[in-house]
Protein backbone atom coordinates (compact mmCIF):
# COMPACT_ATOMS: atom_id res chain seq x y z
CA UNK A 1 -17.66 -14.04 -11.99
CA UNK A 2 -13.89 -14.34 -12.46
CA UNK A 3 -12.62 -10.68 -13.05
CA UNK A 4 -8.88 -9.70 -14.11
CA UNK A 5 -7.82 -6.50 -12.60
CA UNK A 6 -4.21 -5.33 -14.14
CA UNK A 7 -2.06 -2.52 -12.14
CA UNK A 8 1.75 -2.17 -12.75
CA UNK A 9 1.62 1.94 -11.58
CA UNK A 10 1.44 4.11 -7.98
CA UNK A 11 -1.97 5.60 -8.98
CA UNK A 12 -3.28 2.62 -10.45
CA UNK A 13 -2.20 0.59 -6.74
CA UNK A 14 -4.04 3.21 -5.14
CA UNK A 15 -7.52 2.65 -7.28
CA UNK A 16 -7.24 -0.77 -7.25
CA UNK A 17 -7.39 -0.69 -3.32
CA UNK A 18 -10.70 0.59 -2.72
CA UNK A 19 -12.60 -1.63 -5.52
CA UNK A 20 -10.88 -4.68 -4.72
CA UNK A 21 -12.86 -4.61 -1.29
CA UNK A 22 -16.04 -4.29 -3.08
CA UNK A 23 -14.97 -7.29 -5.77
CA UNK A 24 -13.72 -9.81 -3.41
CA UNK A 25 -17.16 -10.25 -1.71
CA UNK A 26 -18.73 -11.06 -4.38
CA UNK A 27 -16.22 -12.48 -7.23
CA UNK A 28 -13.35 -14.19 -7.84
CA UNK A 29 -10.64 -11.28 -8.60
CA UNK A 30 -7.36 -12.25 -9.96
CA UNK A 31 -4.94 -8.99 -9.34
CA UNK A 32 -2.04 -8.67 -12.49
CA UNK A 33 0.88 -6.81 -11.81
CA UNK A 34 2.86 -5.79 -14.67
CA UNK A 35 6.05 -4.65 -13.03
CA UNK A 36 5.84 -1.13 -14.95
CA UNK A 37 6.85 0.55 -11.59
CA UNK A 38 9.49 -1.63 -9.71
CA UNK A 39 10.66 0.51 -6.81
CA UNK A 40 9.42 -1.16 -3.47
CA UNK A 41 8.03 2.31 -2.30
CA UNK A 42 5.82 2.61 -5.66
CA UNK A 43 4.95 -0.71 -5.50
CA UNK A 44 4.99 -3.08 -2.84
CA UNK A 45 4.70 -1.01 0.09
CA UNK A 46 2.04 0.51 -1.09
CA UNK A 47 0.07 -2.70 -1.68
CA UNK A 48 1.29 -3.35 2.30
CA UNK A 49 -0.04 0.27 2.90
CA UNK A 50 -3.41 -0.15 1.56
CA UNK A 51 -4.10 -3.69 2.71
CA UNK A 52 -4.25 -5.17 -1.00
CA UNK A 53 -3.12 -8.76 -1.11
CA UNK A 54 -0.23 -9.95 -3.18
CA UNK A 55 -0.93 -10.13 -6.96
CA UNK A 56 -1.55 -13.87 -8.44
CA UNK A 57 0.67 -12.26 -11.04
CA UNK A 58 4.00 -10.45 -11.02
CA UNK A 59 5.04 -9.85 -14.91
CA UNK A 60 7.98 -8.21 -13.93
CA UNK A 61 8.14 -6.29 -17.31
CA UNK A 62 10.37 -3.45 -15.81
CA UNK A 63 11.38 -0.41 -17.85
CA UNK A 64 12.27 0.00 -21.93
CA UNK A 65 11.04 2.27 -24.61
CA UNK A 66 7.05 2.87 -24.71
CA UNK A 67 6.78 -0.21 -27.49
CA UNK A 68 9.09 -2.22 -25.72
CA UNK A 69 7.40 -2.03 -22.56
CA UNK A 70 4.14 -2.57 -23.70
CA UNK A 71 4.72 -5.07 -26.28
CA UNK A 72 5.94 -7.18 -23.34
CA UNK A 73 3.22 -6.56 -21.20
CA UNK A 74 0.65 -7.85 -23.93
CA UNK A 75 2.51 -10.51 -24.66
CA UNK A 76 2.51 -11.71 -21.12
CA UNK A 77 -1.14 -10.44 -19.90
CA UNK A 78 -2.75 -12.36 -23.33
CA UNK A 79 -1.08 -15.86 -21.41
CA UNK A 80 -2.38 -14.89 -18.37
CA UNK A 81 -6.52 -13.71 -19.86
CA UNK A 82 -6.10 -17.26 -21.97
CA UNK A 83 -4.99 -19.56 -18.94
CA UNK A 84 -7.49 -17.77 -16.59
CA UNK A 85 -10.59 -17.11 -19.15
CA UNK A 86 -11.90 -13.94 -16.92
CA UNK A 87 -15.33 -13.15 -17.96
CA UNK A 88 -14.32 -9.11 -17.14
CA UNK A 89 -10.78 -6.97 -17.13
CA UNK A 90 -10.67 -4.29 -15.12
CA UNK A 91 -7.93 -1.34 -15.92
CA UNK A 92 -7.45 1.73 -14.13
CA UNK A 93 -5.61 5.06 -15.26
CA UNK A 94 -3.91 5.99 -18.27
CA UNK A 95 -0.34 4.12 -18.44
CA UNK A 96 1.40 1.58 -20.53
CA UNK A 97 -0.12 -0.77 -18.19
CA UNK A 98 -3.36 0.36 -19.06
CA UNK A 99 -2.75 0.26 -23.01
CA UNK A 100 -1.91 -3.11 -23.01
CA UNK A 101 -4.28 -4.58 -20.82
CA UNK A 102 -7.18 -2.79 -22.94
CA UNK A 103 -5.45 -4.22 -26.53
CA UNK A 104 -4.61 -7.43 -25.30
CA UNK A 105 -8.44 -8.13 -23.55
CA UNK A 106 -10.16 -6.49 -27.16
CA UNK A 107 -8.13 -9.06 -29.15
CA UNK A 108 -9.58 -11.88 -26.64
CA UNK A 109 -13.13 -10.30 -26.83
CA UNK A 110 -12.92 -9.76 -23.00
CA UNK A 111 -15.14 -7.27 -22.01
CA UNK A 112 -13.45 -4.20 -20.41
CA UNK A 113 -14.20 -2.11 -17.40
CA UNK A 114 -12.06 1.00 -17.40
CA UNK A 115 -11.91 3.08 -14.30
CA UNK A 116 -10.78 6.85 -14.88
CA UNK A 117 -12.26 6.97 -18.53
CA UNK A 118 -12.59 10.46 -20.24
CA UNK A 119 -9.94 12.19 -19.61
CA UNK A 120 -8.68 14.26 -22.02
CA UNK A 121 -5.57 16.96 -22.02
CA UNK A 122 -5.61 17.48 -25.80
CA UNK A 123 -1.82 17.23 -25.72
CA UNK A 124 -1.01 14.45 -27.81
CA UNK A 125 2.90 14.39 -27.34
CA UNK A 126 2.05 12.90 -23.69
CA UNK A 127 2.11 8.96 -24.19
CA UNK A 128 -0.89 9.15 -21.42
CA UNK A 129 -3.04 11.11 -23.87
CA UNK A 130 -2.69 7.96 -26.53
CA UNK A 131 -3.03 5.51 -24.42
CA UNK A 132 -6.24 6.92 -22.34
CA UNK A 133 -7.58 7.56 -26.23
CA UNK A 134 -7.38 4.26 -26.80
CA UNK A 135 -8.41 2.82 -23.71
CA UNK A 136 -11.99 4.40 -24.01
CA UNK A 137 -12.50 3.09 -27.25
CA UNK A 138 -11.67 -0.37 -26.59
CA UNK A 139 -13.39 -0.60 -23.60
CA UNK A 140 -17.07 -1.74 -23.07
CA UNK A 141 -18.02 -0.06 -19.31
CA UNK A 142 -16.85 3.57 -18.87
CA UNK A 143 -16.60 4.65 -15.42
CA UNK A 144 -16.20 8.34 -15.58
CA UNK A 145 -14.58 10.31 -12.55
CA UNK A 146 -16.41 13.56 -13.25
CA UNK A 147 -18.82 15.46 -15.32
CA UNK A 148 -16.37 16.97 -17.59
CA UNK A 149 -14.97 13.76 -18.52
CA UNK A 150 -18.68 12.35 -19.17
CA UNK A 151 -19.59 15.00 -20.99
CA UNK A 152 -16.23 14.34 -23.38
CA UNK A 153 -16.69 10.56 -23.70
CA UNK A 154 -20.43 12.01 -25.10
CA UNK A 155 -18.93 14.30 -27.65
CA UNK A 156 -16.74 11.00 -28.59
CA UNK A 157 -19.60 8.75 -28.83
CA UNK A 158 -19.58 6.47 -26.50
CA UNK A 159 -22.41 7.85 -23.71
CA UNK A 160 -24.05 4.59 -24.08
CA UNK A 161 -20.99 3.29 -22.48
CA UNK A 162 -20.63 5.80 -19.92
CA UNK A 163 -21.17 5.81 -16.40
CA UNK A 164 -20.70 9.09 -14.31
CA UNK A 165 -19.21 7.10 -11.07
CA UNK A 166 -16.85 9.65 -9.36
CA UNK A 167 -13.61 9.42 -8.86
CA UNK A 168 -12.41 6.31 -6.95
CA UNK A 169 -9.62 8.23 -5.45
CA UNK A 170 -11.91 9.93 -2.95
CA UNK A 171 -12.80 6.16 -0.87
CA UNK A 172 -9.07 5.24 -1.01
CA UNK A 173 -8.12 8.96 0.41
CA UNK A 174 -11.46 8.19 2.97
CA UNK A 175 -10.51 4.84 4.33
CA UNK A 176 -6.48 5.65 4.55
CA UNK A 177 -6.11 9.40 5.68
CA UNK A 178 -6.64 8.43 9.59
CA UNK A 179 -4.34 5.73 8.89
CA UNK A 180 -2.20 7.33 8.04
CA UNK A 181 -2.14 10.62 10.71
CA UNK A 182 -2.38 8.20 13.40
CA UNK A 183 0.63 5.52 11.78
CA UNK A 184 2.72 7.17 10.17
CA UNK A 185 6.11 9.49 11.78
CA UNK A 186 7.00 11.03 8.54
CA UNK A 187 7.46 15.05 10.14
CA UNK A 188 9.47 13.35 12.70
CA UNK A 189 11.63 11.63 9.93
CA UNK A 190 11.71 14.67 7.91
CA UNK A 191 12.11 16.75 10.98
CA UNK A 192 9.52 19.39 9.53
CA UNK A 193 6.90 18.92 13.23
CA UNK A 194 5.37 22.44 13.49
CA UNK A 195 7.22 23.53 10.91
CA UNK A 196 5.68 25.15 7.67
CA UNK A 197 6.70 23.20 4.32
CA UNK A 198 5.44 23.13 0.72
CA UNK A 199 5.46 19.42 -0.98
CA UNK A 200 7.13 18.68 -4.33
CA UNK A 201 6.40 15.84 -6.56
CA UNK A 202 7.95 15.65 -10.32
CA UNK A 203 7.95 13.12 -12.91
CA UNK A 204 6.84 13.92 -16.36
CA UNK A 205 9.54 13.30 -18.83
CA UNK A 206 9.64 17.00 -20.18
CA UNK A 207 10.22 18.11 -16.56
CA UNK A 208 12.77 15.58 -15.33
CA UNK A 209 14.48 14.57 -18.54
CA UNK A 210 15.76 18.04 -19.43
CA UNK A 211 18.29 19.56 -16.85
CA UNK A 212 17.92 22.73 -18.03
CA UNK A 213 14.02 22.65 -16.96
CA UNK A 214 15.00 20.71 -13.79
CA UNK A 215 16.76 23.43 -12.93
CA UNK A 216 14.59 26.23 -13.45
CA UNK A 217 11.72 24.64 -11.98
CA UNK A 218 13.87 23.88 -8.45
CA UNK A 219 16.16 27.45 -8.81
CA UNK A 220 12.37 29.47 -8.77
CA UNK A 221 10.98 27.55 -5.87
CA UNK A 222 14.25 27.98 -3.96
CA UNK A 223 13.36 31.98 -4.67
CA UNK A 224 10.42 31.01 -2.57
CA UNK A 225 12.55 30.83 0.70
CA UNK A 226 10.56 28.27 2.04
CA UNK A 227 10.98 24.97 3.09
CA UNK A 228 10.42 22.35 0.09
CA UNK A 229 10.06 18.36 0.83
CA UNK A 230 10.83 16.91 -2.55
CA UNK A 231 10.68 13.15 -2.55
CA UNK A 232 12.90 12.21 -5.60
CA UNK A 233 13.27 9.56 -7.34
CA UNK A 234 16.47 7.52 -7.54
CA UNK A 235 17.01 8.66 -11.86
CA UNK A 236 16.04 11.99 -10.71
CA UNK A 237 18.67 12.32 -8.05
CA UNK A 238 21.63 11.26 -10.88
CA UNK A 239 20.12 13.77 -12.76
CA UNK A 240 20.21 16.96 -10.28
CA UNK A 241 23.68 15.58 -9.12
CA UNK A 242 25.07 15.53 -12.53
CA UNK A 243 23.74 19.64 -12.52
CA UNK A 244 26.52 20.04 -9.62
CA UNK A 245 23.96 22.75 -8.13
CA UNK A 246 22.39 22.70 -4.75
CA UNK A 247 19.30 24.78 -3.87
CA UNK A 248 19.32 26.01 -0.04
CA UNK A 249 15.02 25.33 0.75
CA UNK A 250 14.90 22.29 -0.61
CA UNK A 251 15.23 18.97 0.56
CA UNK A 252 15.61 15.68 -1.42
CA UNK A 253 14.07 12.89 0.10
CA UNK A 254 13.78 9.34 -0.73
CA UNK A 255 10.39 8.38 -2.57
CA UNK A 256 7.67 7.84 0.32
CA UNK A 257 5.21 4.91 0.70
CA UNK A 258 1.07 5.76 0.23
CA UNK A 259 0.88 5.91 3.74
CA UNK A 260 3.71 8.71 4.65
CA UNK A 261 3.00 10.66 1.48
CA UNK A 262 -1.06 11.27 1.97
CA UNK A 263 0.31 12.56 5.44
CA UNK A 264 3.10 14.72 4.16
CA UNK A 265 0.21 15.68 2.12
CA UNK A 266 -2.00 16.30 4.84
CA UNK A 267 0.53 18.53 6.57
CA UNK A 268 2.10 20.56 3.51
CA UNK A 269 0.67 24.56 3.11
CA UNK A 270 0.87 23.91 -0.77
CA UNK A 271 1.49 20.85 -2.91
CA UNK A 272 3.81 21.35 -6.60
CA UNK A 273 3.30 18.35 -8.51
CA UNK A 274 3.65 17.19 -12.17
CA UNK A 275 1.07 14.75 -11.28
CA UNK A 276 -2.56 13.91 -12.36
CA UNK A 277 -3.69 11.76 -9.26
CA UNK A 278 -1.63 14.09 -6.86
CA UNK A 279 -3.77 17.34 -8.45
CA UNK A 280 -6.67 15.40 -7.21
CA UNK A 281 -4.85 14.31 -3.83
CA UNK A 282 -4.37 17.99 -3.11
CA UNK A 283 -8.11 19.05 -4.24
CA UNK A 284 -9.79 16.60 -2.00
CA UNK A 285 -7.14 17.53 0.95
CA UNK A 286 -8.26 20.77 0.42
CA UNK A 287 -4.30 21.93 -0.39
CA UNK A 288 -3.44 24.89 -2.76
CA UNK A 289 -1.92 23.03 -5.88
CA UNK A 290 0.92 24.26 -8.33
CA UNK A 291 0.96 22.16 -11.76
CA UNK A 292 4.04 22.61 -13.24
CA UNK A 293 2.30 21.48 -16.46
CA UNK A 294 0.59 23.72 -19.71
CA UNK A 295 -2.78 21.73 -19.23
CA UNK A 296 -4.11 19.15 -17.17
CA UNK A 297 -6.72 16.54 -17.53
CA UNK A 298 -8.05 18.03 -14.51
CA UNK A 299 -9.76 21.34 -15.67
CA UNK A 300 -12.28 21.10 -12.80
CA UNK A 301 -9.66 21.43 -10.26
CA UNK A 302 -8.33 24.85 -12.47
CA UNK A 303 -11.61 26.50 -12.53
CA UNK A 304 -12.73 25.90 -8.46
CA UNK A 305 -9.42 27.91 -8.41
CA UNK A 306 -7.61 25.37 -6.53
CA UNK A 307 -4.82 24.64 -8.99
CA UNK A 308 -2.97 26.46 -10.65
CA UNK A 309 -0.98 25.75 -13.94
CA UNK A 310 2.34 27.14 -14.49
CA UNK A 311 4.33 26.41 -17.56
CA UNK A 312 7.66 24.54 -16.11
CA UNK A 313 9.55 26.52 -18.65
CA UNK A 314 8.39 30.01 -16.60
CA UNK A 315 10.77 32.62 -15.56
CA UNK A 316 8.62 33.79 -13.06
CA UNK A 317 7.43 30.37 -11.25
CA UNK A 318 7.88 31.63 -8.01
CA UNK A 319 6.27 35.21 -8.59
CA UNK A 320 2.92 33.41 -9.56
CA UNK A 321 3.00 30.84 -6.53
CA UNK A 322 3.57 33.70 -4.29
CA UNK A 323 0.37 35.84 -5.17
CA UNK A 324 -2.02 32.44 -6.10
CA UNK A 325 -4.65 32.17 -3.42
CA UNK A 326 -7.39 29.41 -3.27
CA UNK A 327 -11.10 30.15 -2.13
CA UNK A 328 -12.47 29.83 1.15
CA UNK A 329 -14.86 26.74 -0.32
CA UNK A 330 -14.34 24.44 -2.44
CA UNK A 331 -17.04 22.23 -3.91
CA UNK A 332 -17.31 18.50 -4.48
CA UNK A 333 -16.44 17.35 -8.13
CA UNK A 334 -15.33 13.83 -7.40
CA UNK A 335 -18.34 12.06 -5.23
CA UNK A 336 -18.48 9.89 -2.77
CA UNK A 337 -19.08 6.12 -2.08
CA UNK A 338 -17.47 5.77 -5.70
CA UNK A 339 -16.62 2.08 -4.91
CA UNK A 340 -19.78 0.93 -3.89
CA UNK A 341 -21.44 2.54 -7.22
CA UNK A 342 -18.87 0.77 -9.40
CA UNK A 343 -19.19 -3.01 -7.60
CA UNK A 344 -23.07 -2.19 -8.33
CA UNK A 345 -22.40 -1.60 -11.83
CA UNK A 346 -20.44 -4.21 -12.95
CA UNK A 347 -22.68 -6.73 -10.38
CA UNK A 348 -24.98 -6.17 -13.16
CA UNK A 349 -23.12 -7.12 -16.43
């Protein structure tokens, strides 16, 4: 069976490597990169990282407003499904990347496989919201991380769609996290070897786009008087320069590759993220998480009282990272073997 996977994103790279190993041994997969993420750290490095071979296609779409970017995309993945006539496309997540590959296979009549289905965070001014809305809708195979999402793609309708999978996050962590301890020299680089250090991660628009959140989000955890890694992001940098403020505990850092951040990860006390795939990163690392978000699509992860959400607007962020404390136990919401069950699954269509 010829299969079309499409990836442009970091979290979407990082699915994609696990379920590619199951596809290749048994179909022909042709791997689409839209370009949506550019930088080599978010992109290729980290299909170096995780041992996933160079796309067959590089669409090179690059940034631009949400239509603009995904207009593109469609406009180049519907050339690519014609010319290549896959009998399946896969997509993975919740991005741009994702919207377009589901609209432009639907209009071809494709059937669609989409990994990470269900989610929900009821907040609809989040383009991910829209576009995992749609997704599910479109799509004819369902492959649901968890129960909650399952049990939300039921209320929607579409259980006879649904398959409760797991999350496919857990094999990539599994076959990469002794990897990475054993490869990578990131404490050295970061010269943070014995030493205690939280992990910060921010991206969300609301978050990064608005200096006067920036800055309350980094001046509370510099209250924390504790070391803080923050790998930034080349716009976010311009942004905190333009602020002319420094904070004393934190430390900007280029953006990492898979391989150095899942052992950052590893090594951090606490991870602060903006992130959905890092909240699960930290849950299945077993590492107290701060969300610096009003909801997540991640509820599970909130009520094993692992993660914490904090509104990023907060005037007492650092007070309520100070006194949050995780159980002893945590237990498994995301599975195991996730890869295996979805190769099985779509071995069958």
């Amino acid at each position: 069976m010829r299969i079309v996977s499409v990836v442009g994103a970091r979290p979407q790279f990082i699915k994609l490597a696990a379920l590619s190993a199951r596809l290749a041994v048994d179909h022909e997969e042709i791997i689409v990169h839209t370009g949506q993420h550019y930088d080599y750290a978010m992109s290729e490095k980290i299909f170096s990282d995780l041992g996933i071979r160079n796309p067959d296609y590089h669409l090179g779409v690059g940034s631009g407003s949400h239509a603009t970017q995904t207009g593109e995309m469609m406009k180049a993945l519907e050339e690519v499904m014609v010319n290549r006539n896959p009998q399946i496309v896969v997509i993975f997540g919740d991005t741009n990347t994702t919207l377009a590959g589901a609209v432009a296979a639907s209009k071809l009549n494709i059937p669609i496989v989409h990994v990470e289905a269900g989610l929900r965070s009821y907040n609809r001014s989040m383009p991910e919201e829209i576009n995992r809305i749609i997704a599910d809708h479109v799509s004819d195979y369902l492959f649901a991380p968890t129960r909650t999402a399952a049990g939300i793609l039921e209320k929607e309708g579409l259980a006879d769609k649904t398959y409760l999978t797991g999350d496919i996050m857990v094999d990539t962590l599994s076959n990469n996290l002794q990897v990475a301890l054993e490869k990578s020299n990131i404490t050295k680089e970061l010269e943070v070897d014995g030493r205690e250090f939280s992990l910060l991660t921010l991206h969300r628009n609301y978050n990064v786009d608005n200096p006067a959140i920036l800055v309350n989000i980094l001046d509370q955890l510099d209250r924390l008087d504790e070391l803080i890694i923050f790998p930034v992001h080349p716009r976010t940098r311009k942004i905190i320069e333009n602020t002319e403020m420094s904070w004393a505990n934190i430390s900007l850092t280029e953006p990492l590759g898979y391989i150095d951040f899942i052992a950052a990860e590893h090594y951090s006390k606490r991870i602060i993220t903006d992130s959905g795939g890092i909240q699960k990163e930290a849950f299945i690392l077993g590492r107290p998480c701060i969300t610096l978000r009003t909801e997540t699509e991640w509820v599970e992860t909130v009520e094993a009282g692992w993660n914490l959400l904090v509104d990023p607007s907060d005037a007492d962020i650092c007070g309520k990272i100070r006194t949050f404390e995780v159980p002893a136990s945590k237990e498994d919401i995301f599975g195991e073997d996730v890869s295996s069950k979805m190769a099985g699954i779509i071995n069958s269509i």
